[in-house]
Protein backbone atom coordinates (compact mmCIF):
# COMPACT_ATOMS: atom_id res chain seq x y z
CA UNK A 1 15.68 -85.17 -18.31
CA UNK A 2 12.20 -84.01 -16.92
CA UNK A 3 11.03 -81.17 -19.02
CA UNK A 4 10.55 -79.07 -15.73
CA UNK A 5 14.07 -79.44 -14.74
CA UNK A 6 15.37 -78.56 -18.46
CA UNK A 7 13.22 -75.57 -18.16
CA UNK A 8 14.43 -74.76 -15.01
CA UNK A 9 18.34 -74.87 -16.07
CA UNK A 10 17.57 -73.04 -19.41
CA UNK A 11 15.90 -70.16 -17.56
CA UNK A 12 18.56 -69.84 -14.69
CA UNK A 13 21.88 -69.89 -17.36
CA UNK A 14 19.52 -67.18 -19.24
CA UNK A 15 19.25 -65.02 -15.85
CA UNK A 16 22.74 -65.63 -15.19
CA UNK A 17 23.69 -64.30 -18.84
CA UNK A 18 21.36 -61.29 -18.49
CA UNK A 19 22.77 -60.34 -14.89
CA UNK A 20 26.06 -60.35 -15.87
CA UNK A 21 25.09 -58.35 -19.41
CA UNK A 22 23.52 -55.95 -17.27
CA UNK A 23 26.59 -55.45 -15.50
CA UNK A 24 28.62 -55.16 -18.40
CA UNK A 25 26.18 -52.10 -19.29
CA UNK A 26 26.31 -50.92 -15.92
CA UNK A 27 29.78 -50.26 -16.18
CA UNK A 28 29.82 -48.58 -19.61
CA UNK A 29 27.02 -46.46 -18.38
CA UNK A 30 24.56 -47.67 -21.28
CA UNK A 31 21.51 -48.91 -21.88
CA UNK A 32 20.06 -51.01 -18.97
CA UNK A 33 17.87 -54.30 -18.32
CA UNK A 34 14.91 -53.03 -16.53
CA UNK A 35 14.46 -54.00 -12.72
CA UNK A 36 10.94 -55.16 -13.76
CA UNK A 37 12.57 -58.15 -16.44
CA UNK A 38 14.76 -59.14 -13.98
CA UNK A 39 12.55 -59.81 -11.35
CA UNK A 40 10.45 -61.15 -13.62
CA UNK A 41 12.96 -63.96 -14.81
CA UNK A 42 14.05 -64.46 -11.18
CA UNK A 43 9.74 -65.15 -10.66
CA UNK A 44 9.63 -67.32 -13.87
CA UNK A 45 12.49 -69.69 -12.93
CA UNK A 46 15.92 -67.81 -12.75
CA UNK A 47 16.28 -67.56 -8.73
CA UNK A 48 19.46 -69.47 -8.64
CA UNK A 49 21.02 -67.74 -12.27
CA UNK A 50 19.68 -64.14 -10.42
CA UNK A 51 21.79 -65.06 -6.92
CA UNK A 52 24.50 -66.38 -8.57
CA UNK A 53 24.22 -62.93 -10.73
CA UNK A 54 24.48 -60.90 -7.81
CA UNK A 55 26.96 -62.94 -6.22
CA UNK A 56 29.47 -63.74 -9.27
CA UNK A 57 29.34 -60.05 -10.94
CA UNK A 58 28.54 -58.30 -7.54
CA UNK A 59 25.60 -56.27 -9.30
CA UNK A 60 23.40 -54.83 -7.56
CA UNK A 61 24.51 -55.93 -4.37
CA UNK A 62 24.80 -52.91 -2.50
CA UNK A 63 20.80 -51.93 -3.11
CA UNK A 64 19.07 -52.74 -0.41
CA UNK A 65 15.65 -51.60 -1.35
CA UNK A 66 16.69 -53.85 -4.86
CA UNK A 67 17.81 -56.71 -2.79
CA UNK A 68 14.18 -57.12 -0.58
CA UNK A 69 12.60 -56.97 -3.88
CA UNK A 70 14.25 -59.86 -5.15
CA UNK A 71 13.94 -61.33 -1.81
CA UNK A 72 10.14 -60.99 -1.75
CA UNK A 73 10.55 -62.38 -5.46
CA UNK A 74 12.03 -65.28 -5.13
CA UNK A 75 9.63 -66.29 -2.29
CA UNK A 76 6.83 -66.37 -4.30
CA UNK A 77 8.81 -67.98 -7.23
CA UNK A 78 9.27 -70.52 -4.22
CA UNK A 79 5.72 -70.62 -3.41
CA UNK A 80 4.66 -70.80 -7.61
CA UNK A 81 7.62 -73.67 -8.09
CA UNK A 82 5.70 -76.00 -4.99
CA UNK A 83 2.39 -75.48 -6.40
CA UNK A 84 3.40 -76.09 -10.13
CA UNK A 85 5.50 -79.23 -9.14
CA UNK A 86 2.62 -80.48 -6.76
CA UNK A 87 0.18 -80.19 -9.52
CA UNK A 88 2.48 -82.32 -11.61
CA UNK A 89 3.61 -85.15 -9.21
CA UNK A 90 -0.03 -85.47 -7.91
C-alpha cells in the first residue's frame, strides 16, 4: 500500500475514534476534545473519519457556525491533499 494512502486511512479511523469519544463525553457532560484538535485532524487527513463522525454519532451536527468551520476546513485539507499528491506523482 502507498504510504500516503496508509497515512490517510490511519488518520481518518483516528478522527473517527476521537469524534465519536467526544461524543461519548458530550453526553456525560465531561471533559471535551477541543474544536481546535478536531479541525486540526480533519486539516491533517481525517475529512472523511470527521464526516463520517458527524454523520454516524450525529455530533455536532446541529452547529452551524461549527459546521462552516469544518466546511472551510476540509477545503483547504482538499487544496493541501492536491498539492502534496502533485508534488509526489510529479
Amino acid at each position: 500500500m502507498e504510504p500516503i494512502l496508509l497515512y490517510l486511512l490511519i488518520i481518518n479511523l483516528l478522527t473517527l475514534f476521537i469524534w465519536g469519544y467526544d461524543k461519548q463525553m458530550a453526553k456525560k457532560n465531561s471533559q471535551r476534545i477541543s474544536e481546535i484538535r478536531l479541525f486540526l485532524l480533519v486539516f491533517f487527513g481525517g475529512l472523511l473519519g470527521g464526516i463520517l463522525g458527524i454523520l454516524l454519532f450525529r455530533h455536532k451536527i446541529s452547529k452551524l457556525i461549527f459546521l462552516l468551520k469544518f466546511c472551510v476546513v476540509g477545503l483547504l485539507h482538499l487544496i493541501l491533499l492536491r498539492f502534496v499528491l502533485r508534488i509526489l506523482w510529479n
